[in-house]
C-alpha atoms as a PDB file:
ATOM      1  CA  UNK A   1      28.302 -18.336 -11.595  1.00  0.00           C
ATOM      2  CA  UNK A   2      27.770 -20.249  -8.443  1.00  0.00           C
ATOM      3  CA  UNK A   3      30.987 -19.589  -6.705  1.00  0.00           C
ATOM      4  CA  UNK A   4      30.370 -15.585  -7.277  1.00  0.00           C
ATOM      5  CA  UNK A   5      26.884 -15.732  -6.051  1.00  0.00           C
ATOM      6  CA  UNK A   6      28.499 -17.749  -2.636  1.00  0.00           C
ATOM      7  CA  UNK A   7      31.383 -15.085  -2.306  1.00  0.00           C
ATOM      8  CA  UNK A   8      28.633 -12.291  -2.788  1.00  0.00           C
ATOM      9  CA  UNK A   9      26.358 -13.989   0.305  1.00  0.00           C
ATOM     10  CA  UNK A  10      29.056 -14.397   2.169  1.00  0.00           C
ATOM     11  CA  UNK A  11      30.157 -10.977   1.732  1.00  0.00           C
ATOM     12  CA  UNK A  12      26.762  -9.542   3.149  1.00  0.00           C
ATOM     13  CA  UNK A  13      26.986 -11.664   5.917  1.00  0.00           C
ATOM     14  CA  UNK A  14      29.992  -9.920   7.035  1.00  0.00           C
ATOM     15  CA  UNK A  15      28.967  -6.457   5.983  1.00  0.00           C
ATOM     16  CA  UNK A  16      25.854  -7.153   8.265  1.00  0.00           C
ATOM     17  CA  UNK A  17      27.398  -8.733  11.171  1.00  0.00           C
ATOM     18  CA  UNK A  18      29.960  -5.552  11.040  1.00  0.00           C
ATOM     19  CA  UNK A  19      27.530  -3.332  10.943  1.00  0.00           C
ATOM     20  CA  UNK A  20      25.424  -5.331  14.339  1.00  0.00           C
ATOM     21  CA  UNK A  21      29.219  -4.769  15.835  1.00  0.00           C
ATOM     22  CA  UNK A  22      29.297  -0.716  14.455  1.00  0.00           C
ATOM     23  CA  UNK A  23      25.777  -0.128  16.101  1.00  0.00           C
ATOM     24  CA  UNK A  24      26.593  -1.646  19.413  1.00  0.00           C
ATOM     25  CA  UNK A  25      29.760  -0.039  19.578  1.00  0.00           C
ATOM     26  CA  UNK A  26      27.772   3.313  18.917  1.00  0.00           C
ATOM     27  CA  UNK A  27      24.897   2.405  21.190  1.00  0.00           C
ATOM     28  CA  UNK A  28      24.102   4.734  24.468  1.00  0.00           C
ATOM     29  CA  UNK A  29      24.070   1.617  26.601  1.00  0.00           C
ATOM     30  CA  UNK A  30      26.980  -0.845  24.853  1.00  0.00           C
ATOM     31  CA  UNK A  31      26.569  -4.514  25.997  1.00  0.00           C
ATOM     32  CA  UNK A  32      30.223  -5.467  25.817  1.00  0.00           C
ATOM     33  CA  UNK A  33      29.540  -9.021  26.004  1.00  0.00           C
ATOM     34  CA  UNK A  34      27.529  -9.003  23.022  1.00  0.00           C
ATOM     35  CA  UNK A  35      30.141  -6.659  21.480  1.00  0.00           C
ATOM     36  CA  UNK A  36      32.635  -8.593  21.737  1.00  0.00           C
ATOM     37  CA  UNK A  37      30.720 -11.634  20.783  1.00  0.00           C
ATOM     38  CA  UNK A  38      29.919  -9.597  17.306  1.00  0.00           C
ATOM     39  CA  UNK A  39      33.512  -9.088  17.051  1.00  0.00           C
ATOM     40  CA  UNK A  40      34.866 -12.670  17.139  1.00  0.00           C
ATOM     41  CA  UNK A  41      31.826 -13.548  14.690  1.00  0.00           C
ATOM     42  CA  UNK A  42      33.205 -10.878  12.500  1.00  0.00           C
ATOM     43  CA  UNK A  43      36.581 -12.274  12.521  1.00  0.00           C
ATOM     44  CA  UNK A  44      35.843 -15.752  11.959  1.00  0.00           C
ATOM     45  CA  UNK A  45      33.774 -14.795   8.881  1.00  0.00           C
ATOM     46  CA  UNK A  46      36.388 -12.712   7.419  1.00  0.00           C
ATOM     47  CA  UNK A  47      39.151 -15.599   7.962  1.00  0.00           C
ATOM     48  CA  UNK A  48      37.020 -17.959   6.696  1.00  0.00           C
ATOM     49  CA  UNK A  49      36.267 -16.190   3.862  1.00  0.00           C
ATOM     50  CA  UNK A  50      40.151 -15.163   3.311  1.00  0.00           C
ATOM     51  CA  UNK A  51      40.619 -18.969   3.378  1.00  0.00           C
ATOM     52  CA  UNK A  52      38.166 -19.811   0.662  1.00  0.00           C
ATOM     53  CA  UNK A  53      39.191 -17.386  -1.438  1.00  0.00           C
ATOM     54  CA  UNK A  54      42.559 -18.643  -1.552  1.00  0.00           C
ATOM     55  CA  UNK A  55      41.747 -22.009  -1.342  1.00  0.00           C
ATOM     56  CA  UNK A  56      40.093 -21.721  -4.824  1.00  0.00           C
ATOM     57  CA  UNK A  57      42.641 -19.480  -6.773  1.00  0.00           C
ATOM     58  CA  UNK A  58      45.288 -22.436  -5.720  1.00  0.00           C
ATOM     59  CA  UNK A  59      42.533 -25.275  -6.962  1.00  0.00           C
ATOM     60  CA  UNK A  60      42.251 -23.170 -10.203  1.00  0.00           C
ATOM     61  CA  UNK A  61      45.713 -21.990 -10.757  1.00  0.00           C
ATOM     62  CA  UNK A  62      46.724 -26.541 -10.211  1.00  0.00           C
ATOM     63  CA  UNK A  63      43.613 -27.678 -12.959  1.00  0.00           C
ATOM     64  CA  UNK A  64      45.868 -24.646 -15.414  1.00  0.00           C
ATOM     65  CA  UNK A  65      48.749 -26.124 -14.537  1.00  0.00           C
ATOM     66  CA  UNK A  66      47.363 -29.611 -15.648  1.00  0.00           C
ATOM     67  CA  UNK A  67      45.513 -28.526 -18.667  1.00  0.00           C
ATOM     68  CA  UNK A  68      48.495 -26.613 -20.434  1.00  0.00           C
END
């Protein structure tokens, strides 16, 4: 399963760049540049990831549609 191997990568990378953002927020000397960096990096992942998920239930749910 290719696509469930990508979804699975993907899914660390935003587990790791969350944690990166849970560290510096927790950090003695927080670099709020870099925080906030983390943070959009976060949320681009996550909507991208959102996206492609839905993007391919709709592309499976149409070739159902076609077969039947």
């Amino acid at each position: 399963m290719i696509r469930s191997r990508e979804l699975f990568k993907n899914h660390q990378k935003i587990n790791y760049l969350r944690e990166l953002t849970y560290q510096r927020k927790n950090s003695l000397s927080p670099d709020l540049i870099g925080q906030t960096d983390h943070r959009n990096i976060v949320n681009i992942s996550m909507s991208q990831y959102l996206f492609l998920n839905i993007q391919r239930t709709y592309f499976v749910s149409t070739t159902f549609d076609h077969i039947y």
